[in-house]
Protein backbone atom coordinates (compact mmCIF):
# COMPACT_ATOMS: atom_id res chain seq x y z
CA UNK A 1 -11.83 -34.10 2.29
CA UNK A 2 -9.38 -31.53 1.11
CA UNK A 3 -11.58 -30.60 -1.52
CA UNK A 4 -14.43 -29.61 1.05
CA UNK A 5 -11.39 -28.06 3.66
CA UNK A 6 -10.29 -25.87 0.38
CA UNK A 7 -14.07 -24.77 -0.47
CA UNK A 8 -14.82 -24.10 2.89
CA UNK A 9 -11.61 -21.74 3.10
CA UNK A 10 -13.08 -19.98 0.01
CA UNK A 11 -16.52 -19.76 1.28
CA UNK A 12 -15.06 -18.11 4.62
CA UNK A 13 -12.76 -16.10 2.19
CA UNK A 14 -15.62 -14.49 0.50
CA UNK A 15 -18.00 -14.04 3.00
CA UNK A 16 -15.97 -11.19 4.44
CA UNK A 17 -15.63 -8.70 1.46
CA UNK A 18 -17.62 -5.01 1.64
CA UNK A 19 -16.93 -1.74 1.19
CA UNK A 20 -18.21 1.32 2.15
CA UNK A 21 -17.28 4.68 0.71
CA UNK A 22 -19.11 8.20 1.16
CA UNK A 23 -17.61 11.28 -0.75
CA UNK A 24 -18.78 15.04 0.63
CA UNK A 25 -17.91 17.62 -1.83
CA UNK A 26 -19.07 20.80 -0.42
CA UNK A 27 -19.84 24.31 -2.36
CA UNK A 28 -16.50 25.75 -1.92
CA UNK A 29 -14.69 23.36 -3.77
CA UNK A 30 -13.32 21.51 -0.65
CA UNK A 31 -14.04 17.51 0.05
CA UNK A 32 -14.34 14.96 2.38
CA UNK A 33 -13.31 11.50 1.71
CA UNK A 34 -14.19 8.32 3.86
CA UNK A 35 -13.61 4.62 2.95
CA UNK A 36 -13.93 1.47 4.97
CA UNK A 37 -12.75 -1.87 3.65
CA UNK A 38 -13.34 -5.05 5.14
CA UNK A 39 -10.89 -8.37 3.84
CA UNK A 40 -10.52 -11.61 5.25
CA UNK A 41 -7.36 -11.55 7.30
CA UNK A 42 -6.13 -14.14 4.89
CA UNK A 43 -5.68 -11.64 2.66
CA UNK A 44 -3.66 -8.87 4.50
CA UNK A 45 -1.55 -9.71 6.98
CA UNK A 46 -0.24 -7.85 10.18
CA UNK A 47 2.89 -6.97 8.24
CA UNK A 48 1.19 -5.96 4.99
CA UNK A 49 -1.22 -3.86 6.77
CA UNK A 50 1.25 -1.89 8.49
CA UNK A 51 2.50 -1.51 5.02
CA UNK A 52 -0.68 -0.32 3.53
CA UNK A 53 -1.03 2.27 6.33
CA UNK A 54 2.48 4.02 5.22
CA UNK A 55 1.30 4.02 1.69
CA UNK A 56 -1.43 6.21 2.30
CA UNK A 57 0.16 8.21 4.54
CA UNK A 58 2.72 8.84 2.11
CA UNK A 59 0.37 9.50 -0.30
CA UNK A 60 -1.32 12.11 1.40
CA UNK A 61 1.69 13.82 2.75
CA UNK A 62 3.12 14.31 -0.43
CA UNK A 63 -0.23 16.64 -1.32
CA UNK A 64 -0.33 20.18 -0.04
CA UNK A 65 -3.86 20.35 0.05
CA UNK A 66 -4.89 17.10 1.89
CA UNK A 67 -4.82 16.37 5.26
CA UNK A 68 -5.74 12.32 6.67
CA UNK A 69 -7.89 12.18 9.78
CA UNK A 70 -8.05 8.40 9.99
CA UNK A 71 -5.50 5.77 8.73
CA UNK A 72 -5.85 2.42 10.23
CA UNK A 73 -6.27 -1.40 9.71
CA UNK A 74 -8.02 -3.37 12.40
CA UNK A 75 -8.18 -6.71 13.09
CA UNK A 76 -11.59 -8.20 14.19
CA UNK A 77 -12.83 -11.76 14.24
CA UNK A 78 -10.65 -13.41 11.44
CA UNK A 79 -11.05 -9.96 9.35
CA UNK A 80 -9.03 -6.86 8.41
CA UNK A 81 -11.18 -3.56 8.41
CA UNK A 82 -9.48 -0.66 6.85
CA UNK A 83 -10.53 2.65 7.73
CA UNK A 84 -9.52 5.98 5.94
CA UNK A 85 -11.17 8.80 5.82
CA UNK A 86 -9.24 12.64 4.00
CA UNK A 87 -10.08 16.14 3.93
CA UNK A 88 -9.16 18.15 0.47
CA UNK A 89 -9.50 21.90 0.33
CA UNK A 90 -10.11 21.12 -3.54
CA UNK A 91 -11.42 17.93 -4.84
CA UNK A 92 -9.31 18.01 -7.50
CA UNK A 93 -6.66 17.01 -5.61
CA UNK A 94 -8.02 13.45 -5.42
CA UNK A 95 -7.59 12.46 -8.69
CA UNK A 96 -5.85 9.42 -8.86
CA UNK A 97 -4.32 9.63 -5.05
CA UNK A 98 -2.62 6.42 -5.43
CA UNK A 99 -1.34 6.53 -9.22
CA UNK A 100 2.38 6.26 -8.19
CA UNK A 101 1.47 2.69 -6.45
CA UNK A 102 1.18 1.37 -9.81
CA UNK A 103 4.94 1.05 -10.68
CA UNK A 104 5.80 0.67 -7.33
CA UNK A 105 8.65 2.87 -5.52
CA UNK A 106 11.78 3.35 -7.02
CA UNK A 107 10.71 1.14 -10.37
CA UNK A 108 10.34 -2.17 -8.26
CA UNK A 109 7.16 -3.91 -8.63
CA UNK A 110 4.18 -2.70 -5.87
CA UNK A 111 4.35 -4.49 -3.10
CA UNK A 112 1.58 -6.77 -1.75
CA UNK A 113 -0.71 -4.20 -0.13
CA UNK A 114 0.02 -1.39 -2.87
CA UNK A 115 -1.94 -3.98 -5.30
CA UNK A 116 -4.69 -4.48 -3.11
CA UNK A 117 -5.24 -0.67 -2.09
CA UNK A 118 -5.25 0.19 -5.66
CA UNK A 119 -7.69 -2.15 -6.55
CA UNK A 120 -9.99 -0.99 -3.98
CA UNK A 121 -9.82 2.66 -5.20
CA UNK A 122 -9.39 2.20 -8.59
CA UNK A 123 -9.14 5.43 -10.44
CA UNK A 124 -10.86 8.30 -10.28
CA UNK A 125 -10.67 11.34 -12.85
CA UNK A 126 -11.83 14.63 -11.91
CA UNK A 127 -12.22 17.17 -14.32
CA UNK A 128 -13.48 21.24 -14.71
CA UNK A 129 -15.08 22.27 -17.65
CA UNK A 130 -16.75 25.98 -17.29
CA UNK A 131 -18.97 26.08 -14.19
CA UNK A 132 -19.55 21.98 -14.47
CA UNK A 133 -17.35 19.36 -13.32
CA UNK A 134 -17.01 15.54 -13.79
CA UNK A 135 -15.87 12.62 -12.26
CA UNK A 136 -15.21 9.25 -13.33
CA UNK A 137 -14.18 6.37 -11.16
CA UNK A 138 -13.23 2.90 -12.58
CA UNK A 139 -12.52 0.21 -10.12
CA UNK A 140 -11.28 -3.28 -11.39
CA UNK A 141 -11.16 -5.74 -8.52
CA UNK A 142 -11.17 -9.15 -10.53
CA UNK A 143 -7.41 -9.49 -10.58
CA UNK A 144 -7.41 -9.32 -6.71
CA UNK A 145 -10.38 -12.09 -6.89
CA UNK A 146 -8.28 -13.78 -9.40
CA UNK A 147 -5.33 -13.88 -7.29
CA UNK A 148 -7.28 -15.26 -4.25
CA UNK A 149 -10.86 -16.61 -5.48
CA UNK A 150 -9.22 -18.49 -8.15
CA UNK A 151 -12.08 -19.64 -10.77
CA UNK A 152 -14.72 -20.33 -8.19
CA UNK A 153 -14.61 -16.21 -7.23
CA UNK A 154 -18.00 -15.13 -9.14
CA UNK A 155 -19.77 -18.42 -7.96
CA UNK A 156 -18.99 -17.95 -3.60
CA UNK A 157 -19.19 -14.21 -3.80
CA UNK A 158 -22.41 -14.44 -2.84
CA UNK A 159 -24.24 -11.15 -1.28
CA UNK A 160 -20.87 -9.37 -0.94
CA UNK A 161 -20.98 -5.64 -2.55
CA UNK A 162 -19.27 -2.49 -2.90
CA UNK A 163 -21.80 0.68 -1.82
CA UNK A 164 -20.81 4.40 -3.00
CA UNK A 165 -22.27 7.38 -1.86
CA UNK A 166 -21.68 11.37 -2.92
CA UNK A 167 -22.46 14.41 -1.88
CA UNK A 168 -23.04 17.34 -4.06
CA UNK A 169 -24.09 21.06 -3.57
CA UNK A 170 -26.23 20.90 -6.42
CA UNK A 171 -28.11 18.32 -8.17
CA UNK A 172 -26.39 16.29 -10.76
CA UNK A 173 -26.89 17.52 -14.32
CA UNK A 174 -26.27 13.70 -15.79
CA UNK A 175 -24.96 10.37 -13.66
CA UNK A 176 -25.08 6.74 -14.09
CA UNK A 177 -26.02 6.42 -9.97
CA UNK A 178 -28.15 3.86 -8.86
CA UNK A 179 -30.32 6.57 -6.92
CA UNK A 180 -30.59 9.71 -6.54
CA UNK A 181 -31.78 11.16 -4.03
CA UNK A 182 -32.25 14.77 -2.10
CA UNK A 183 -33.68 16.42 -5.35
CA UNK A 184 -30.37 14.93 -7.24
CA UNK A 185 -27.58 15.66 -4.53
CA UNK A 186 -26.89 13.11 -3.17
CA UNK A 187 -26.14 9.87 -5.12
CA UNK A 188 -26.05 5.78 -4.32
CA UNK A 189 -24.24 3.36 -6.55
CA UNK A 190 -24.22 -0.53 -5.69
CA UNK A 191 -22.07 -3.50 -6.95
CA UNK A 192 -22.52 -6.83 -6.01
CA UNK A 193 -19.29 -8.42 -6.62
CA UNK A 194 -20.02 -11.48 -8.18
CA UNK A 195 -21.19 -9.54 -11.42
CA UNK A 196 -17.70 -7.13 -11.37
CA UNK A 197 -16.54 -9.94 -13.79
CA UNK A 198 -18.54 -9.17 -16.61
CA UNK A 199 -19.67 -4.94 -15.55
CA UNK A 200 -16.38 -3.78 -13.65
CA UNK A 201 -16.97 -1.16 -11.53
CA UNK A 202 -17.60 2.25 -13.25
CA UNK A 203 -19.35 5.67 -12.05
CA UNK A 204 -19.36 9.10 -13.48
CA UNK A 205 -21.70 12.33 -12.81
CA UNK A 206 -21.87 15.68 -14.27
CA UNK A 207 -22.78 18.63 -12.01
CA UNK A 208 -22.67 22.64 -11.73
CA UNK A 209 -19.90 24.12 -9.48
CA UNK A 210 -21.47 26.65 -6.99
CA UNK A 211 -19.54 30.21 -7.56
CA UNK A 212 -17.67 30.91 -3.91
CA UNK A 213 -19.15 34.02 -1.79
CA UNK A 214 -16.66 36.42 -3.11
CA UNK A 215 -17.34 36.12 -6.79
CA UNK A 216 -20.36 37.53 -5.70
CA UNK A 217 -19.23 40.27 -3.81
CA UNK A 218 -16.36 41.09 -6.04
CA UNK A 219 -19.87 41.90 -8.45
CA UNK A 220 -21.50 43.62 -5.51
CA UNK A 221 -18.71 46.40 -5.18
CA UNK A 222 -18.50 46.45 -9.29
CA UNK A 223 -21.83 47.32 -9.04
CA UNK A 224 -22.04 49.91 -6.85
CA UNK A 225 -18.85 51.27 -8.31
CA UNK A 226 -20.88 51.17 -11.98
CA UNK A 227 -23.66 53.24 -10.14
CA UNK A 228 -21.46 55.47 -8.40
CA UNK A 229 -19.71 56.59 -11.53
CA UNK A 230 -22.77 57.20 -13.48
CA UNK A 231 -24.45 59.14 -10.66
CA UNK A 232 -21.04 61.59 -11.05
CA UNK A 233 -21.35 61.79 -14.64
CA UNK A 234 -24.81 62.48 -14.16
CA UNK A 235 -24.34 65.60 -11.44
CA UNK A 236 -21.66 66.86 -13.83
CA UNK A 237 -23.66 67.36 -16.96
């Protein structure tokens, strides 16, 4: 009997997993960021997800360029659903939002909810090379399914997936996306968690940055200055 209470705990521990994140990074370098998380209560309490919600506030505050519209953990039918969503005049500023959470504040270890939120967003690298920029996101959940799945995780994960989608200006030169779709800008990656064991979580793309609106009219007026002088030069002789 308490082997079938315990696997039914598991089973109802599982069921409740997903995650949904969509990334908008528009032409002028600027980004949108939104991420919903659903856990089985069991797994973050009232207390912890209070604490969760001043980590990424913190976070955020403590970056110039990023502003949160929505920070919150809600509790519905036995399940925590936690919803953030950011707005970053440059993209680059999301690289690795929560990379102080790894040692925790002050040198202690990261508390409780730190763990988990860092295991949900993983790391992502964001780099500029020229007029093309890459990202690379690596998200290792199997020591949170470890921690509460035990050895049985991959078996009663079941269905339960992680979905990622971006949004680029212009097509991606080179990506490891599941799809691609919208002539290559916009791209879908899925995970079904059972298999994160043995292919953890990775995604990267390559694509061109669009030059802003005044790099072409700082060329206009160069222009016409170019044409102006030679027109004098021409009148003179």
């Amino acid at each position: 009997m308490m082997n079938l209470v315990l696997a039914l705990a598991v089973l109802m521990l599982a069921s409740c997993i997903d995650g949904e994140e969509e990334v908008f990074i528009h032409a002028d370098g600027s980004a949108k960021m939104r991420v919903q998380y659903t856990v089985p209560g069991m797994m973050l309490s009232d207390l912890e997800a209070d604490k969760l919600v001043e980590i990424v506030d913190k976070a955020v505050r403590e970056k110039a360029n990023l502003s949160l519209v929505t920070n919150q953990v809600q509790s519905q039918k036995g399940q925590k659903i936690i919803n953030i969503e950011i707005d970053a005049e440059n993209v680059m500023e999301l690289n690795d939002l929560l990379d102080e959470e790894e040692t925790g504040e002050d040198g202690e270890e990261p508390t409780k909810a730190g763990k988990i939120l860092q295991a949900l967003l993983g790391e992502m690298q964001v780099s500029l090379d020229g007029l093309t920029a890459g990202v690379d996101r690596n998200v290792d959940l199997q020591p949170l399914f470890d921690q509460y799945l035990g050895k049985m995780g991959p078996s009663v994960l079941g269905e339960s997936e992680f979905r990622y989608t971006v949004h680029l200006p212009k097509a991606a030169e080179t990506t490891n996306a599941h799809q691609s779709l919208n002539e290559g800008r916009t791209l879908k990656w899925g995970f079904k968690l059972r298999e994160t064991k043995q292919h953890p979580i990775h995604m990267q793309m390559r694509a061109p940055v669009p030059l802003p609106w005044w790099v072409f009219a700082a060329l206009a007026v160069v222009v016409v200055l170019l044409v102006a002088g030679i027109y004098r030069l021409i009148r003179k002789s």
